[in-house]
C-alpha atoms as a PDB file:
ATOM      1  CA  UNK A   1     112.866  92.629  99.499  1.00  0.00           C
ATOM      2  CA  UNK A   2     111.124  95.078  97.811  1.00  0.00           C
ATOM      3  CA  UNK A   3     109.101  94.877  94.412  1.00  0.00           C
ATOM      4  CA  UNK A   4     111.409  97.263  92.763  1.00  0.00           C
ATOM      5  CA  UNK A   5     114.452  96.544  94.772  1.00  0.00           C
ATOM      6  CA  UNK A   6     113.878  92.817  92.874  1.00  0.00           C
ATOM      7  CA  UNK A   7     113.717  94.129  90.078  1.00  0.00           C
ATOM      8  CA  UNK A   8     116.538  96.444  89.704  1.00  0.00           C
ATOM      9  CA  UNK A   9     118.486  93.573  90.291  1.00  0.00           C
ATOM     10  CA  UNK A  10     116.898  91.128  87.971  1.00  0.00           C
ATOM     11  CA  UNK A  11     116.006  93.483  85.455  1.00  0.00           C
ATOM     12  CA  UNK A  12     118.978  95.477  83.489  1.00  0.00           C
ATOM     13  CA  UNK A  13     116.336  97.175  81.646  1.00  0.00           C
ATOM     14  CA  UNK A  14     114.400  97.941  84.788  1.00  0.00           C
ATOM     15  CA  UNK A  15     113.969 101.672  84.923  1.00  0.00           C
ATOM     16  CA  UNK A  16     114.924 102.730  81.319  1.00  0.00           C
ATOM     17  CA  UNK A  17     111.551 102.293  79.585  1.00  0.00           C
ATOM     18  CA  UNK A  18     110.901 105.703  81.687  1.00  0.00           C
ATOM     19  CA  UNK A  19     112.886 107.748  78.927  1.00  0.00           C
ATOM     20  CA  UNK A  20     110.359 106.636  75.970  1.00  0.00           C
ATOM     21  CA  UNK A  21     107.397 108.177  77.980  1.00  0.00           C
ATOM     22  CA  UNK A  22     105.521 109.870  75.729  1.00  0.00           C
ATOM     23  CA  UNK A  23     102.739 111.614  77.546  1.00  0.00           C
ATOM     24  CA  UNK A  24      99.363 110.376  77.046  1.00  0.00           C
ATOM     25  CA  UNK A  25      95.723 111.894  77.949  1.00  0.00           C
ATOM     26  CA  UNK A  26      91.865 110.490  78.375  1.00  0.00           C
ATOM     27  CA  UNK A  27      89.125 112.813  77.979  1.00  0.00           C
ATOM     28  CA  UNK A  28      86.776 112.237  81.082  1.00  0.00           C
ATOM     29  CA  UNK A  29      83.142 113.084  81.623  1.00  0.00           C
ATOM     30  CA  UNK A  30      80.903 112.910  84.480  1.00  0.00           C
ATOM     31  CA  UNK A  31      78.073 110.700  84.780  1.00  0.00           C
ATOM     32  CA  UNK A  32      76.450 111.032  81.232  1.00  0.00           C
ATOM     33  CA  UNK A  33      74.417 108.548  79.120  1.00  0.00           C
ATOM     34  CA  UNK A  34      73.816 109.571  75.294  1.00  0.00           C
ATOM     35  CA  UNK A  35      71.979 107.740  73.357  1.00  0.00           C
ATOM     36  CA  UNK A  36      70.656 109.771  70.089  1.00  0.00           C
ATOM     37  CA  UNK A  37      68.585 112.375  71.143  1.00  0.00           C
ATOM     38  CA  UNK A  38      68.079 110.281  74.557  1.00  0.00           C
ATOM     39  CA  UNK A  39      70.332 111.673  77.851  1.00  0.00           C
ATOM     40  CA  UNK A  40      70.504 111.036  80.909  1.00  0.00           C
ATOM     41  CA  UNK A  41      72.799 112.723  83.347  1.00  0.00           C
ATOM     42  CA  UNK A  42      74.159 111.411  86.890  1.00  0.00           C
ATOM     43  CA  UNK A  43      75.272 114.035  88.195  1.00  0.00           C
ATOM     44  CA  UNK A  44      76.933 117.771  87.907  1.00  0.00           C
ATOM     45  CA  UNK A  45      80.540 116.237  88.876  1.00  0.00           C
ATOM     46  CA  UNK A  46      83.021 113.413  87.916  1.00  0.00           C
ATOM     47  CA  UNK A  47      82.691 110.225  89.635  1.00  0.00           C
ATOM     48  CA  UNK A  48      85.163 109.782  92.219  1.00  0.00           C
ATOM     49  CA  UNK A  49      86.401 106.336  91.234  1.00  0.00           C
ATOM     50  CA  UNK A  50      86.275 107.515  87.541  1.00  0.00           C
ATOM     51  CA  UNK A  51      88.452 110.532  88.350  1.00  0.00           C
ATOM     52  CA  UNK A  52      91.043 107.802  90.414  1.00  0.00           C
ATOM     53  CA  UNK A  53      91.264 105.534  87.465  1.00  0.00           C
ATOM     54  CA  UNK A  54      92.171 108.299  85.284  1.00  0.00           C
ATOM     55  CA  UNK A  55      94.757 109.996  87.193  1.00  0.00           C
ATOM     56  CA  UNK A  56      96.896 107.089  87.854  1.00  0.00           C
ATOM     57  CA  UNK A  57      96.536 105.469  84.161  1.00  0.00           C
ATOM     58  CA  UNK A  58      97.071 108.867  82.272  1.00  0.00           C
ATOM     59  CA  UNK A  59      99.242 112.146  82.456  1.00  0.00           C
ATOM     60  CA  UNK A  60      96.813 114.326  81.470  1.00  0.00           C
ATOM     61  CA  UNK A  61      93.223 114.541  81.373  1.00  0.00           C
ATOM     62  CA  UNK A  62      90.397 116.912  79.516  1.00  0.00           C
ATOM     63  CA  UNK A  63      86.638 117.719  80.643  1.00  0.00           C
ATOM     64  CA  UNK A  64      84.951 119.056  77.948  1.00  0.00           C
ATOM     65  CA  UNK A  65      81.948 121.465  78.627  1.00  0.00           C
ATOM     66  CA  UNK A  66      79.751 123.806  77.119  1.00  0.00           C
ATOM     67  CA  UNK A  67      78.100 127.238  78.379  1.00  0.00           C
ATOM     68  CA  UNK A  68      74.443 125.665  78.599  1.00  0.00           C
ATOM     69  CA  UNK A  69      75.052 122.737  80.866  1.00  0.00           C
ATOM     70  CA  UNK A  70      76.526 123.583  85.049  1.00  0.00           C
ATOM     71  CA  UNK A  71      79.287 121.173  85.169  1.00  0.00           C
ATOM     72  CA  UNK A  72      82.012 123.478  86.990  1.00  0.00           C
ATOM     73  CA  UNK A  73      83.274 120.752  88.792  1.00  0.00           C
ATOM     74  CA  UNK A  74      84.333 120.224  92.421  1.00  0.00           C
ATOM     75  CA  UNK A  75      87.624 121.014  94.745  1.00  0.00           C
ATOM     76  CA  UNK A  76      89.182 117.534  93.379  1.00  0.00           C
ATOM     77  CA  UNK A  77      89.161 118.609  89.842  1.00  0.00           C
ATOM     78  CA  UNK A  78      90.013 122.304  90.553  1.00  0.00           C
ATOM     79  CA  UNK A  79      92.760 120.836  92.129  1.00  0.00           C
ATOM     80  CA  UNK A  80      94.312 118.758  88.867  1.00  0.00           C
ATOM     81  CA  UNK A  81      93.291 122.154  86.805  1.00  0.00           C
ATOM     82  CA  UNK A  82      95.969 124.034  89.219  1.00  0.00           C
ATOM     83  CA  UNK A  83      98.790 121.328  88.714  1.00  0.00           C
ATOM     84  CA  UNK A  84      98.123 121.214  85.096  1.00  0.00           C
ATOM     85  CA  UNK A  85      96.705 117.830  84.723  1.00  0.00           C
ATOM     86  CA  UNK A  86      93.434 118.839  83.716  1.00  0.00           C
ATOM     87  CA  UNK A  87      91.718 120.890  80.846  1.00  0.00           C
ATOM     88  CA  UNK A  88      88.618 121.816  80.447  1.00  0.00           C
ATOM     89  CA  UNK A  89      88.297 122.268  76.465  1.00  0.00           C
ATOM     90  CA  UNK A  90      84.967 124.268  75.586  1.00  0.00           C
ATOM     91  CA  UNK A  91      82.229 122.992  72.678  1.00  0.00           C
ATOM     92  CA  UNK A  92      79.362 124.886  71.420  1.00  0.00           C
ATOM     93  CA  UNK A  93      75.895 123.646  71.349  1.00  0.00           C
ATOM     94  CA  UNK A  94      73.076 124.099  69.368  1.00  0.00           C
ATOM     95  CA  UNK A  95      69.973 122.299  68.467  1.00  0.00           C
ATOM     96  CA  UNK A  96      69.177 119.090  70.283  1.00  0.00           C
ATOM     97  CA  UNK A  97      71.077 119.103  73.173  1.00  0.00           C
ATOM     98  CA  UNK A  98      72.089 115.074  73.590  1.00  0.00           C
ATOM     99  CA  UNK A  99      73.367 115.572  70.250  1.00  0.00           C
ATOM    100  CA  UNK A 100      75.123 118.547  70.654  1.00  0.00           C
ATOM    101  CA  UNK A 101      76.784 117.168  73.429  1.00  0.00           C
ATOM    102  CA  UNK A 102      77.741 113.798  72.103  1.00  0.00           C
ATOM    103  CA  UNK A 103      78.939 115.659  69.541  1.00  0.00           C
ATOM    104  CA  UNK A 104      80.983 118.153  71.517  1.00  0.00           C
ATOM    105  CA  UNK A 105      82.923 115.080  72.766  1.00  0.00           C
ATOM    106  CA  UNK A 106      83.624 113.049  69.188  1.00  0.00           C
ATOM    107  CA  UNK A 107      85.193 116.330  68.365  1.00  0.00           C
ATOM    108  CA  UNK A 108      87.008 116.974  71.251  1.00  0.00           C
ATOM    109  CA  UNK A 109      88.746 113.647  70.771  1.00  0.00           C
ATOM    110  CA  UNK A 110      88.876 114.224  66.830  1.00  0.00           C
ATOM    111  CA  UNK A 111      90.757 117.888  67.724  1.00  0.00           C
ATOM    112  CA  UNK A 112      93.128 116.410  70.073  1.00  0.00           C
ATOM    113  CA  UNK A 113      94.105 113.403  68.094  1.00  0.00           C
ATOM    114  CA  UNK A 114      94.513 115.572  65.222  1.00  0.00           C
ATOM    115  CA  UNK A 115      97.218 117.913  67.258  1.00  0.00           C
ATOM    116  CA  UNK A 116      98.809 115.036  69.263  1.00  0.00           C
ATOM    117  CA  UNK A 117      98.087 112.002  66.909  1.00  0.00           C
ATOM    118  CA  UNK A 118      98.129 108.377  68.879  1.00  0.00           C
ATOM    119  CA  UNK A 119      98.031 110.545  72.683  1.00  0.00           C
ATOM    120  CA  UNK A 120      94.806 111.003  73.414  1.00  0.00           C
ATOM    121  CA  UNK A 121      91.518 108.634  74.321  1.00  0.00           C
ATOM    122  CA  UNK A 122      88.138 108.279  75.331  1.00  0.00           C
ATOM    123  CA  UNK A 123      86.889 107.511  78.590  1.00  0.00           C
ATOM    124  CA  UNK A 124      83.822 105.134  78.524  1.00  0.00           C
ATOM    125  CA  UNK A 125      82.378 103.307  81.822  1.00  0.00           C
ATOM    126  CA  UNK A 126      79.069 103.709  83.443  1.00  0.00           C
ATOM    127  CA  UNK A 127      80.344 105.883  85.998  1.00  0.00           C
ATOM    128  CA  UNK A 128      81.588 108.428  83.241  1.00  0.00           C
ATOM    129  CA  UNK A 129      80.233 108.912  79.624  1.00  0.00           C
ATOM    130  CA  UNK A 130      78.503 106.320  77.557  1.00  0.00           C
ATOM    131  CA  UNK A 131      78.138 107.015  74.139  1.00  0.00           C
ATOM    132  CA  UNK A 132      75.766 105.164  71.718  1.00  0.00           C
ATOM    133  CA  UNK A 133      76.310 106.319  67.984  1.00  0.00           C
ATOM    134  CA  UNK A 134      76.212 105.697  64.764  1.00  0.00           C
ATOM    135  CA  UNK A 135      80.605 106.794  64.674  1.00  0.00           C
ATOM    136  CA  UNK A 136      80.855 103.397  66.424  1.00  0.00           C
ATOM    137  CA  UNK A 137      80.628 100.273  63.676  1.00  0.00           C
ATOM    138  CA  UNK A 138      80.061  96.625  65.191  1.00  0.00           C
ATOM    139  CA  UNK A 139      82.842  93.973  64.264  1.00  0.00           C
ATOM    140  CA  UNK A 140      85.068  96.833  62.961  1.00  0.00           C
ATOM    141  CA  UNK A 141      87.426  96.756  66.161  1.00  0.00           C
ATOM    142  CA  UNK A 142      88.718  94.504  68.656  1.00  0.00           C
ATOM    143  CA  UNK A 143      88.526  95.013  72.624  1.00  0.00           C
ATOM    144  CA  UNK A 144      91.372  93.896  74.554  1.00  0.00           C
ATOM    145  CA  UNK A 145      90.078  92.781  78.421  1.00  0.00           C
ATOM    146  CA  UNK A 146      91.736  92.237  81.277  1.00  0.00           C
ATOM    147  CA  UNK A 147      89.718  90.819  84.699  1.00  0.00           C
ATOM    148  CA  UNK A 148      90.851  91.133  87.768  1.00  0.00           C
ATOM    149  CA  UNK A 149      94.243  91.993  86.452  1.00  0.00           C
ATOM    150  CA  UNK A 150      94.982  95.900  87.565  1.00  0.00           C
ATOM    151  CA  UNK A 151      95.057  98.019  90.824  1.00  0.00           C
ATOM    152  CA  UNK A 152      92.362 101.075  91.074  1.00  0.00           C
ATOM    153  CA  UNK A 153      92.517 103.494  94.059  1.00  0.00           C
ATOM    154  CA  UNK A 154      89.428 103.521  96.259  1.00  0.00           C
ATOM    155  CA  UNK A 155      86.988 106.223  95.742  1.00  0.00           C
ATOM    156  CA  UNK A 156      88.032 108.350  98.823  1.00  0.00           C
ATOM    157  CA  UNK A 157      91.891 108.060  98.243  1.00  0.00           C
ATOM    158  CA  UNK A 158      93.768 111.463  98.299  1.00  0.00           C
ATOM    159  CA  UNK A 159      94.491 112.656  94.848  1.00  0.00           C
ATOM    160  CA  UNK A 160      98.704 113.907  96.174  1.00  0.00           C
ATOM    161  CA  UNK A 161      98.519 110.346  97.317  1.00  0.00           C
ATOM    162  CA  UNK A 162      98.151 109.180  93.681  1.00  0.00           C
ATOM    163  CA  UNK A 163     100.679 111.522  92.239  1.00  0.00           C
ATOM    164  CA  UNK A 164     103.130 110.596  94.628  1.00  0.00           C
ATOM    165  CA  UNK A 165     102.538 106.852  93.828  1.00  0.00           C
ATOM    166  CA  UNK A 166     102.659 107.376  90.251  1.00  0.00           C
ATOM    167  CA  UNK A 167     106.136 109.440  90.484  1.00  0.00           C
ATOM    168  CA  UNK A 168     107.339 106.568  92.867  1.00  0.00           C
ATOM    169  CA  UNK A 169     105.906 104.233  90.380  1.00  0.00           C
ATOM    170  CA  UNK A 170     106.367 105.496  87.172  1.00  0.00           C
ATOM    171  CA  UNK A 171     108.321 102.233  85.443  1.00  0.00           C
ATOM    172  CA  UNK A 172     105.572 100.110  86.176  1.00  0.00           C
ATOM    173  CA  UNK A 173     102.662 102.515  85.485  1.00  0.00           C
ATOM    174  CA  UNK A 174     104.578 103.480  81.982  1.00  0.00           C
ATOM    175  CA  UNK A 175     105.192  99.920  81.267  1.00  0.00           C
ATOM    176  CA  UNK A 176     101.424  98.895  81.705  1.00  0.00           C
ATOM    177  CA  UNK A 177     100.318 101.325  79.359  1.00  0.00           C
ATOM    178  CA  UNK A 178     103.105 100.820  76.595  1.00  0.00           C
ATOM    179  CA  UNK A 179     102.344  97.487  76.142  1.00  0.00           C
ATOM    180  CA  UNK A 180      98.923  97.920  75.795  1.00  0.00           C
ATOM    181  CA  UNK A 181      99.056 101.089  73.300  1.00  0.00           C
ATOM    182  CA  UNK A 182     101.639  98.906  71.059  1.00  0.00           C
ATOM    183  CA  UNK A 183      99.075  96.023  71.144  1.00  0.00           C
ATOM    184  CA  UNK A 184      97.632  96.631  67.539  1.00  0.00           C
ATOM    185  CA  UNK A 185     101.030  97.892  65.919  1.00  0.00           C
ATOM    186  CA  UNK A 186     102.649  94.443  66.940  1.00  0.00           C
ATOM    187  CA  UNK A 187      99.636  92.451  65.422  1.00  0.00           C
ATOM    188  CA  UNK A 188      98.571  94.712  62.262  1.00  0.00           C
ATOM    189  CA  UNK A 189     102.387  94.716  60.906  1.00  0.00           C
ATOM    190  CA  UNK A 190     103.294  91.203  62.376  1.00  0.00           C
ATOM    191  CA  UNK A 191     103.869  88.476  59.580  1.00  0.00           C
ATOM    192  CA  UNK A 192     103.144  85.854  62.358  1.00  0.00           C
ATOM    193  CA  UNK A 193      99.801  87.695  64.426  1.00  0.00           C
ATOM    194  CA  UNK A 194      99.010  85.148  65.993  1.00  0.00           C
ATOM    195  CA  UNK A 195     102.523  84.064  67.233  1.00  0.00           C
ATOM    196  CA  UNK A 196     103.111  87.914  68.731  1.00  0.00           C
ATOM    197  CA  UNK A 197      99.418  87.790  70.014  1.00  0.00           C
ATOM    198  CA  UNK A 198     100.452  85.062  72.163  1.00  0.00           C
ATOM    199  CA  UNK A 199     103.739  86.980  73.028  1.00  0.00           C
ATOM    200  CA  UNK A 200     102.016  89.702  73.881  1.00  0.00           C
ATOM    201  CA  UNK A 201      99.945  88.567  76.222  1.00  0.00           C
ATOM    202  CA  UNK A 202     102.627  87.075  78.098  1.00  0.00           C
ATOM    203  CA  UNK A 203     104.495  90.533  78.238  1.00  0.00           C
ATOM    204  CA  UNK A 204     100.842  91.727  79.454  1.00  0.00           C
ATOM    205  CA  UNK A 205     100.598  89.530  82.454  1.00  0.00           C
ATOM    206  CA  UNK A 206     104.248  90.273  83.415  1.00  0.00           C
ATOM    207  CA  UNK A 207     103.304  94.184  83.632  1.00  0.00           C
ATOM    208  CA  UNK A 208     100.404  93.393  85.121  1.00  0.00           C
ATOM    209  CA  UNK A 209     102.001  91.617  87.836  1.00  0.00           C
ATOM    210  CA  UNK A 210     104.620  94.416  88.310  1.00  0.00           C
ATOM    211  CA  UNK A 211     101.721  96.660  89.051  1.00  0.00           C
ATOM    212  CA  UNK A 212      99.839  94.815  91.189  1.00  0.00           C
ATOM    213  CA  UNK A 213     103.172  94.040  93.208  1.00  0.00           C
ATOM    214  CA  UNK A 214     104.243  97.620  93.843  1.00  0.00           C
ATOM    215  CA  UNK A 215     100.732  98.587  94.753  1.00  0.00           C
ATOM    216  CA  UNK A 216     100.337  95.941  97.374  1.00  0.00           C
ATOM    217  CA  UNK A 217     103.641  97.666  98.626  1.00  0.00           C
ATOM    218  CA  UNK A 218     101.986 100.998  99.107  1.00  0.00           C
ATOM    219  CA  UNK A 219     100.150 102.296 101.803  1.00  0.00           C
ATOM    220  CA  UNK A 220      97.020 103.254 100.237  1.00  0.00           C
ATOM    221  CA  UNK A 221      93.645 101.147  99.177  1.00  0.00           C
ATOM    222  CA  UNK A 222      94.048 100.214  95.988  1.00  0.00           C
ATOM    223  CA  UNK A 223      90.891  97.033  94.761  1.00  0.00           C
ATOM    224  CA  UNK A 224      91.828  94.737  92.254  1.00  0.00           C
ATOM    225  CA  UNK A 225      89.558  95.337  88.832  1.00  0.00           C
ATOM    226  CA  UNK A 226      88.992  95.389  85.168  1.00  0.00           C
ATOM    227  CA  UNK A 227      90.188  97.147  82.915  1.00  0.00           C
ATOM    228  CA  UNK A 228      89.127  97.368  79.110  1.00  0.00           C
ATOM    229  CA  UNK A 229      90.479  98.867  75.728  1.00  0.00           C
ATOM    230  CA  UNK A 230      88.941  98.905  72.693  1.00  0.00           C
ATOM    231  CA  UNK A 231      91.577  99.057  69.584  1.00  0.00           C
ATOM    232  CA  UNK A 232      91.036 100.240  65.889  1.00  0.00           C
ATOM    233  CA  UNK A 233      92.254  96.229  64.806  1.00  0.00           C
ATOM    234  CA  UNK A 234      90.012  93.960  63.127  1.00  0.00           C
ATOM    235  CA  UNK A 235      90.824  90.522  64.437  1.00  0.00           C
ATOM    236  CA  UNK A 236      88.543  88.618  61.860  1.00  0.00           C
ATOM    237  CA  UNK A 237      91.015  89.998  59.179  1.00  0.00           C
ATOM    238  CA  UNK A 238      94.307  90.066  60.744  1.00  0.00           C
ATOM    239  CA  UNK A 239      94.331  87.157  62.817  1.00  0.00           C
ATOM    240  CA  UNK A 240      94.515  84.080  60.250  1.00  0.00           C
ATOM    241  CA  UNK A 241      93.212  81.575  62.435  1.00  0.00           C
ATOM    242  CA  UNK A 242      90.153  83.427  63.685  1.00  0.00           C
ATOM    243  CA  UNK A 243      87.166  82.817  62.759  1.00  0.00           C
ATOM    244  CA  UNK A 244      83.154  83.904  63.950  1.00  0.00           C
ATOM    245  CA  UNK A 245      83.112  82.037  67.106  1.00  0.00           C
ATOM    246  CA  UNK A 246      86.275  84.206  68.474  1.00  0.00           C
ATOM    247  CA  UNK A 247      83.815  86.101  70.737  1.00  0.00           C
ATOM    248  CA  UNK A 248      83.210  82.736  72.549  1.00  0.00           C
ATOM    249  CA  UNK A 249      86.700  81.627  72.842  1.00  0.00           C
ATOM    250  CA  UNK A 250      87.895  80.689  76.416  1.00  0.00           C
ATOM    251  CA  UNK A 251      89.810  84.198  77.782  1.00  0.00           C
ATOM    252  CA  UNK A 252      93.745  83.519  78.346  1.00  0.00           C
ATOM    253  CA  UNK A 253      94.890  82.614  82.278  1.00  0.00           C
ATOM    254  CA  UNK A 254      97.302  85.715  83.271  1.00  0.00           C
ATOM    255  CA  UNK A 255      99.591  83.314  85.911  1.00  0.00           C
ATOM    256  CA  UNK A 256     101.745  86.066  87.020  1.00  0.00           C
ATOM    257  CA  UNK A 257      98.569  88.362  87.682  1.00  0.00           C
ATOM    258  CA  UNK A 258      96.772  85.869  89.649  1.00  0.00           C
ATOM    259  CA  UNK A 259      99.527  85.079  91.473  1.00  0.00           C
ATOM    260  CA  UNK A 260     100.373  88.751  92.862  1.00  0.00           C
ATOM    261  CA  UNK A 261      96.908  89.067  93.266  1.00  0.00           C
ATOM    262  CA  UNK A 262      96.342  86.343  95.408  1.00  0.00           C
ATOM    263  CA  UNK A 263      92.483  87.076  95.915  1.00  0.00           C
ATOM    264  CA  UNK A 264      92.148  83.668  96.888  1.00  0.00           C
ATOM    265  CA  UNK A 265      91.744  81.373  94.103  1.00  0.00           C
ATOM    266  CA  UNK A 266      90.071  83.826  91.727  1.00  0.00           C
ATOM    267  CA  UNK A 267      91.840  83.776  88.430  1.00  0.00           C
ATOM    268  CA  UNK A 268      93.295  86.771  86.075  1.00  0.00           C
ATOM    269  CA  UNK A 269      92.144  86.399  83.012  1.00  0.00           C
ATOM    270  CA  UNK A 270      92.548  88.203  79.317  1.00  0.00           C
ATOM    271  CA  UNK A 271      90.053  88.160  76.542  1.00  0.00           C
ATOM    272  CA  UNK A 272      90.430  89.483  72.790  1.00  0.00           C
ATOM    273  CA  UNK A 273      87.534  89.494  70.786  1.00  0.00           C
ATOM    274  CA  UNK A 274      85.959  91.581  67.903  1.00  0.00           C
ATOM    275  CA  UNK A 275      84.513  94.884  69.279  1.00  0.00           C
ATOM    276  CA  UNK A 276      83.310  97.855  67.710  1.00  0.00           C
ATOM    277  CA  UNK A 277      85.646 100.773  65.268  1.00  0.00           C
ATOM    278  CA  UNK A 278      85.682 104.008  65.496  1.00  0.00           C
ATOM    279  CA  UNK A 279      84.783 105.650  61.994  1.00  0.00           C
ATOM    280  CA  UNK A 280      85.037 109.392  61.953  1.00  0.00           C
ATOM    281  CA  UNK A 281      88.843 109.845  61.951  1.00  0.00           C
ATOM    282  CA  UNK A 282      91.792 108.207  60.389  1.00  0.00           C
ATOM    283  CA  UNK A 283      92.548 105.123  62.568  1.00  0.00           C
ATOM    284  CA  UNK A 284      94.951 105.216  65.082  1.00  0.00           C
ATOM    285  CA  UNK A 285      97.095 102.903  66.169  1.00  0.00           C
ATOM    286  CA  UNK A 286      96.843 103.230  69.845  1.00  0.00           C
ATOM    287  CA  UNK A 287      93.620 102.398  71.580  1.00  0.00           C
ATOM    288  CA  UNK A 288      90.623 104.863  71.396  1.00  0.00           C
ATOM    289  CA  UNK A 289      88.418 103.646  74.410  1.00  0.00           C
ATOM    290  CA  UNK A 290      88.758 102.367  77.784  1.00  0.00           C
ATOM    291  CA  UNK A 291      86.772 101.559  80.652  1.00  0.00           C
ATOM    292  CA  UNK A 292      86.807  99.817  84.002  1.00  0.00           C
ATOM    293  CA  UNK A 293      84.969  98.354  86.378  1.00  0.00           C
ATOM    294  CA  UNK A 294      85.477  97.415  90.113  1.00  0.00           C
ATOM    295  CA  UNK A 295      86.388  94.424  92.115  1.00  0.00           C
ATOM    296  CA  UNK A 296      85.288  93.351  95.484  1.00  0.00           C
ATOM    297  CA  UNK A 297      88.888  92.521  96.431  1.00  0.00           C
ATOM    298  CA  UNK A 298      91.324  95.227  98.270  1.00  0.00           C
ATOM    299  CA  UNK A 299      94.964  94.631  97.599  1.00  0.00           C
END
């Protein structure tokens, strides 16, 4: 039997979540370092596997670029411009160009946040942009990581192929991503954090599961990877029972992850620790930041 034949008939919720969607985007970048006037850049394009990540995690998806710096892109992201997936929202430079462009970024986020509040995030992974700046404050945040937990298409997999997956797949895709956005809401205005921390994490494995389930289904390479979020939430504060050595806390087991996995005894795992905040804008509630890396497993 099918994942989500299973489901439908286990489930009586199965397949509803789909009419909360609310449409959420990640601004993307190719290869890019920035750190203060220091820049380094990888390449004219975005990273396949960065551009993958994106498309099946997020509806849509903005580029930012400037008039200085030849990042026109390839036939992949022409192709999401021409569904209406992706933007390409235009900063001005001037001065130092590192800078500039760092800068051109922050406020690309800080625009879109400000017309779509809680819908919009920031791509950050060393295949995409890395940011280094002083808008970032240590021990004001908390990161939220999952390892080996999550399917990511290979590099070379057709972007229709995606789409088609995600409209086949949209419960479970939706699902994933709700429960992590409503990860700080249910902690910051929980009279028991702790308790729904632990609750939480459950209802994180379970998703996690889902997804990993319906993409072994599918015909297409998907590896098994990590996936990180970094959340406006400062666990020293809100979490009672936390205290300094949180960062070197044991991470959670995710046994319904590991299990669909089944990468041959390596374990799913989730880790919340203090991170860095994000300063420049009124905090939202949903996460600000994510990033990825890739396993060594296929699905």
């Amino acid at each position: 039997m099918g994942e989500s034949k299973r489901r439908k008939e286990t489930d009586k919720n199965y397949g509803s979540i789909s009419n909360k969607k609310i449409e959420r985007g990640i601004i993307i970048s190719s290869p890019m370092i920035i750190n203060g006037r220091e820049m380094t850049i990888g390449g004219a394009h975005i990273d396949p596997t960065e551009l993958r990540f994106s498309l099946l995690f997020w509806d849509k998806l903005a580029w930012p670029h400037n008039h200085f710096v030849n990042m026109n892109g390839n036939a992949e992201t022409s192709y999401l411009v021409e569904c209406g997936i992706l933007s390409r929202p235009i900063y001005k430079v001037g001065g130092d160009m590192a800078e500039s462009i760092a800068k051109g970024y922050i406020d690309t986020y800080i625009n879109l946040e400000k017309k779509h509040p809680g819908e919009w995030t920031m791509a950050q992974s060393d295949r995409g942009l890395l940011l280094h700046l002083d808008a970032l404050e240590n021990d004001k945040g908390a990161s939220l990581e999952l390892f080996r937990a999550i399917p990511i298409p290979r590099h070379d997999v057709a972007l229709a192929d995606i789409l088609e997956f995600k409209l086949k797949r949209k419960d479970e895709l939706f699902s994933f991503r709700h429960h992590i956005d409503q990860l700080t809401a249910k902690i910051k205005d929980s009279d028991t954090p702790e308790e729904d921390l632990r609750k939480a994490i459950t209802e994180i494995d379970t998703v996690c599961s889902d997804l990993l389930k319906v993409s072994k289904e599918y015909q297409i390479p998907f590896y098994i990877s990590d996936f990180k979020t970094s959340l406006n939430i400062n666990p020293l504060k809100v979490l009672s029972a936390a205290k300094k050595a949180w960062d070197l806390a044991e991470p959670y087991g995710l046994p319904a992850a590991t299990a669909a996995a089944i990468t041959g005894g390596v374990l799913s795992t989730l880790s919340f620790k203090s991170d860095y905040g994000f300063r420049p804008i009124k905090l939202p509630k949903s996460p600000y930041r994510y990033a990825y890396s890739i396993g060594k497993e296929l699905i």
